[in-house]
C-alpha atoms as a PDB file:
ATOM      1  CA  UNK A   1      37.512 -83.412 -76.192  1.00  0.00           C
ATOM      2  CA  UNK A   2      40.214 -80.656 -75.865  1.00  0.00           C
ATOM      3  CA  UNK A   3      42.718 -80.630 -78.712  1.00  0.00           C
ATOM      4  CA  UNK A   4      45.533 -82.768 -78.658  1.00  0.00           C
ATOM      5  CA  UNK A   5      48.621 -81.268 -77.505  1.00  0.00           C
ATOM      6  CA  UNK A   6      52.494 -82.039 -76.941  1.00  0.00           C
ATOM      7  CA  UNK A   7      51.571 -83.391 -73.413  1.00  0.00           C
ATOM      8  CA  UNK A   8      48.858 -85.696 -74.841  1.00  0.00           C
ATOM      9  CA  UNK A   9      51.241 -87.138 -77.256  1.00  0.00           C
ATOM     10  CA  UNK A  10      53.839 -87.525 -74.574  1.00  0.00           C
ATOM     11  CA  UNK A  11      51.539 -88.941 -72.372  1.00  0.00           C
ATOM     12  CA  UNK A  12      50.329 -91.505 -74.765  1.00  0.00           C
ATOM     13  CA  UNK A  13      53.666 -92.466 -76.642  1.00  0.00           C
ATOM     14  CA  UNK A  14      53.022 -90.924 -79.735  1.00  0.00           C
ATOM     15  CA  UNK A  15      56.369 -89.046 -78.744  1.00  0.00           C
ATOM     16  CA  UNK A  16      59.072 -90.592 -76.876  1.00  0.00           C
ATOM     17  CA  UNK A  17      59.621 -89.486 -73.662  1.00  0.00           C
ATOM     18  CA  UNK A  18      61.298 -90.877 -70.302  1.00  0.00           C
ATOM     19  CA  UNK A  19      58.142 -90.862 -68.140  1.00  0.00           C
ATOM     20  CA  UNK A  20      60.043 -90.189 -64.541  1.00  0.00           C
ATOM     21  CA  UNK A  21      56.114 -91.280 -63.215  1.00  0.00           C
ATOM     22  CA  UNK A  22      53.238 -92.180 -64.568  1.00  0.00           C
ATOM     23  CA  UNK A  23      49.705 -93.643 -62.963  1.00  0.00           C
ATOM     24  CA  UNK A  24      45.868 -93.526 -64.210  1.00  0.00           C
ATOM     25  CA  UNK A  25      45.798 -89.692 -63.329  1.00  0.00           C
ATOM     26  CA  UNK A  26      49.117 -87.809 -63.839  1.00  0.00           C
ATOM     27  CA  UNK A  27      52.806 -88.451 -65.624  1.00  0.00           C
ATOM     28  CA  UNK A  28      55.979 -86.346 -65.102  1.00  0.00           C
ATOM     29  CA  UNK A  29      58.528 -86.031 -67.296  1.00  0.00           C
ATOM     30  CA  UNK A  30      62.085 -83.450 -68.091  1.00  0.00           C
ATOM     31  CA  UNK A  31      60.953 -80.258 -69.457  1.00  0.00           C
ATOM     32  CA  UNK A  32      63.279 -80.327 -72.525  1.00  0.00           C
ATOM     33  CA  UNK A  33      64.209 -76.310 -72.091  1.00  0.00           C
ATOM     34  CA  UNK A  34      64.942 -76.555 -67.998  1.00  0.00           C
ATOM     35  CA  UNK A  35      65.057 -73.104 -66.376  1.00  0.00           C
ATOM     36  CA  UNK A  36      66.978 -74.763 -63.495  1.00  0.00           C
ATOM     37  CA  UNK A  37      69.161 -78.064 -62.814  1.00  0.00           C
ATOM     38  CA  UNK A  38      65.761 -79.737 -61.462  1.00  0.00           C
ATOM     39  CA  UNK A  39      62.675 -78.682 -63.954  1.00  0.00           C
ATOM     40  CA  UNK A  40      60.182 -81.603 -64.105  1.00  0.00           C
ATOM     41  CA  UNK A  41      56.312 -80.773 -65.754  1.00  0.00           C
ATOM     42  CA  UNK A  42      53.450 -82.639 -64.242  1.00  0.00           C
ATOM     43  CA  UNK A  43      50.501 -83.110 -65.976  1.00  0.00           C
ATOM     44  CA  UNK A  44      47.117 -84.531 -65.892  1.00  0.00           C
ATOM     45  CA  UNK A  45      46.792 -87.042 -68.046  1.00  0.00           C
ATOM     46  CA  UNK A  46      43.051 -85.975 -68.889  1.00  0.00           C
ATOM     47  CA  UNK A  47      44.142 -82.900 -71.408  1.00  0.00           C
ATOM     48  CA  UNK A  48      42.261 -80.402 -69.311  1.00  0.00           C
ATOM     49  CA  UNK A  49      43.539 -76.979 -71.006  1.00  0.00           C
ATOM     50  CA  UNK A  50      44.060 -74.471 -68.104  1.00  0.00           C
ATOM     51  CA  UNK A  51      43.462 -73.780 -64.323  1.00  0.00           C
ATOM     52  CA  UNK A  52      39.813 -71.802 -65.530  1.00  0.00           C
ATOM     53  CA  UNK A  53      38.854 -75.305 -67.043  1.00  0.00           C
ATOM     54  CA  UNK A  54      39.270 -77.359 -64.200  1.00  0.00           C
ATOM     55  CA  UNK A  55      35.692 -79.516 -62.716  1.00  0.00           C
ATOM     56  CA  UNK A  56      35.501 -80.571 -60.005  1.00  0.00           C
ATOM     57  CA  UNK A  57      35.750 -84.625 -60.932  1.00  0.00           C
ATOM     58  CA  UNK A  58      39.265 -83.257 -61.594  1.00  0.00           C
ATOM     59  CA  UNK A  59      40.219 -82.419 -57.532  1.00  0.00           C
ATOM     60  CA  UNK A  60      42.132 -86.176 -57.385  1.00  0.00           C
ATOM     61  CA  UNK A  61      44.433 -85.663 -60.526  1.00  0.00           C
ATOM     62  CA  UNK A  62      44.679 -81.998 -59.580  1.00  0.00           C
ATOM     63  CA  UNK A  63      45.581 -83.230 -55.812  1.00  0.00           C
ATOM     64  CA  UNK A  64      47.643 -86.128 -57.487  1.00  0.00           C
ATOM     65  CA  UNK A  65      49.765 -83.385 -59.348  1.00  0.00           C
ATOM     66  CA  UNK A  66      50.890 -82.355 -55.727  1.00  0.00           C
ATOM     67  CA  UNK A  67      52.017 -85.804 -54.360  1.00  0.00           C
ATOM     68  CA  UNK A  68      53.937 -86.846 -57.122  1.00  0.00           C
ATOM     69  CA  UNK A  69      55.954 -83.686 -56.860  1.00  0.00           C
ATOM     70  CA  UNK A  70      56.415 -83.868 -52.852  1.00  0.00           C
ATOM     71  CA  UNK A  71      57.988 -87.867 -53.875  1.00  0.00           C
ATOM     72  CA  UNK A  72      59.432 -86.233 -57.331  1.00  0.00           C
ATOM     73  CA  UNK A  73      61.637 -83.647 -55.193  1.00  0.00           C
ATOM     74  CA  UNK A  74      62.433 -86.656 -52.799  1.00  0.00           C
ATOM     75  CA  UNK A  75      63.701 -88.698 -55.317  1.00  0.00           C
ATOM     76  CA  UNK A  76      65.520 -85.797 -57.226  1.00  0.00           C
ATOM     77  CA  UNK A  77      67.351 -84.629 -53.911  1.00  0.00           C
ATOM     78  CA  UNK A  78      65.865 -81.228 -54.186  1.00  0.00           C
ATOM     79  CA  UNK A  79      63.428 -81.996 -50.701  1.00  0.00           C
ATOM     80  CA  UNK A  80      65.200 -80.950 -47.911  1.00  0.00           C
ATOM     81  CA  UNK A  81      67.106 -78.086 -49.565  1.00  0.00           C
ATOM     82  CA  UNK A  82      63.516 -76.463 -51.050  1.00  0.00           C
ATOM     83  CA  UNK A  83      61.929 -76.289 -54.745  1.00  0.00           C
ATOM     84  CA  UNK A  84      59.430 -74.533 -56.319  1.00  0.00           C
ATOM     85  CA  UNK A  85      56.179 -75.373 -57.856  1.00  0.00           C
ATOM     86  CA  UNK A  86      54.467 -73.271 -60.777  1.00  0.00           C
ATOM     87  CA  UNK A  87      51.395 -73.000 -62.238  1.00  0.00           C
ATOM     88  CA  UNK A  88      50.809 -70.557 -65.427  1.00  0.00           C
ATOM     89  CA  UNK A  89      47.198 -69.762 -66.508  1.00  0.00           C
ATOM     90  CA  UNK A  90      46.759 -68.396 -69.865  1.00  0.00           C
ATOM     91  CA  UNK A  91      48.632 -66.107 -72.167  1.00  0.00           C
ATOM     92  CA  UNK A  92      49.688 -63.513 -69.611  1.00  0.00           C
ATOM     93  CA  UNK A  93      50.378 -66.021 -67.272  1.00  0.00           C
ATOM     94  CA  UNK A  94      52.946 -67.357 -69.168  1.00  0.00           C
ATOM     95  CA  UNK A  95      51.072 -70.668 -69.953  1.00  0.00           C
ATOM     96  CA  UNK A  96      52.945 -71.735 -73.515  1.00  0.00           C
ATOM     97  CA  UNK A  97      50.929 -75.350 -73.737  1.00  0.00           C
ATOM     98  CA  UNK A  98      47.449 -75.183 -73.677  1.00  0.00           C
ATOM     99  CA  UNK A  99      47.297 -78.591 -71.032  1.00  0.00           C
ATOM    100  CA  UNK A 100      47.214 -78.030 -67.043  1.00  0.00           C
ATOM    101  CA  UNK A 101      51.006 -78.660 -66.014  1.00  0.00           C
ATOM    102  CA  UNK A 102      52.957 -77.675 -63.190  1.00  0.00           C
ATOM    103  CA  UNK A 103      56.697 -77.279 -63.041  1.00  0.00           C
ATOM    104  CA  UNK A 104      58.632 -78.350 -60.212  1.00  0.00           C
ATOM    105  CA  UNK A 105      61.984 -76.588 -60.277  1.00  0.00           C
ATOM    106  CA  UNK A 106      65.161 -76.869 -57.837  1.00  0.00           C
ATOM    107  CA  UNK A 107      68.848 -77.978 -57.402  1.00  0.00           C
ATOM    108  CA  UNK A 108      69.448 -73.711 -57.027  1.00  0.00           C
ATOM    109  CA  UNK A 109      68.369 -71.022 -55.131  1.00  0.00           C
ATOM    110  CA  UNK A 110      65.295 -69.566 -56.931  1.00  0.00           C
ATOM    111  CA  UNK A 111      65.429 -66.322 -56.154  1.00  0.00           C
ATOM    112  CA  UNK A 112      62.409 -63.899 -56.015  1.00  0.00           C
ATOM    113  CA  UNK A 113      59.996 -64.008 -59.082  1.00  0.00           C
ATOM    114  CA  UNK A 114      60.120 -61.195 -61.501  1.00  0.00           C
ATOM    115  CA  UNK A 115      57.061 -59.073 -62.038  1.00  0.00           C
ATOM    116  CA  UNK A 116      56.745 -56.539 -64.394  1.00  0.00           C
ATOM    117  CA  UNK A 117      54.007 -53.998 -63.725  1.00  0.00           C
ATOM    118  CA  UNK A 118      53.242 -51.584 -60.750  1.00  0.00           C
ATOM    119  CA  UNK A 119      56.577 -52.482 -58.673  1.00  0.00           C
ATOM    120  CA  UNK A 120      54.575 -54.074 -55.887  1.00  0.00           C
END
């Protein structure tokens, strides 16, 4: 079993948390630093620790992830207007918690990504 991780313990109750969904696959809940006035993590709730680890008895949470943010923006008000969804992978992809979790951010125009490298 992967280590236990912030997620996990959210997940479970070890740590409170307002769960804004939860079902037998995935749970959403306020990322306590928000980069934006809308910034929501969705997570498997099997601790699966990156995109590289993902099986493929994982495609309905991993689908799952993607519904719940379609009614998540619905229910936030941030639909109509446009949000965005990220993914990090690893250390230079900016992942921080080693658990699969995707960000759904809006309520502001997001602007272009930053990338630092060749300029392309």
């Amino acid at each position: 079993m992967a280590e236990e991780t912030v997620f996990t313990k959210i997940i479970t109750g070890k740590i409170p948390s307002k769960l804004l969904y939860h079902d037998d696959l995935v749970s959403a809940f306020r990322d306590i630093s928000p980069k934006a006035p809308v910034h929501i993590l969705i997570v498997p709730n099997k601790p699966i620790p990156s995109v590289n680890d993902v099986a493929p008895e994982d495609e309905p949470a991993i689908g799952r992830m993607f519904s719940v943010a379609r009614k998540l923006a619905a229910d936030e008000g941030i639909a109509a207007d446009g949000y965005r969804l990220i993914v990090n992978v690893g250390k230079n992809g900016g992942q921080e918690v080693p658990h699969l979790h995707m960000h759904l951010l809006g309520g502001q125009v997001m602007g272009a990504l930053g990338f630092r490298g060749n300029g392309e």
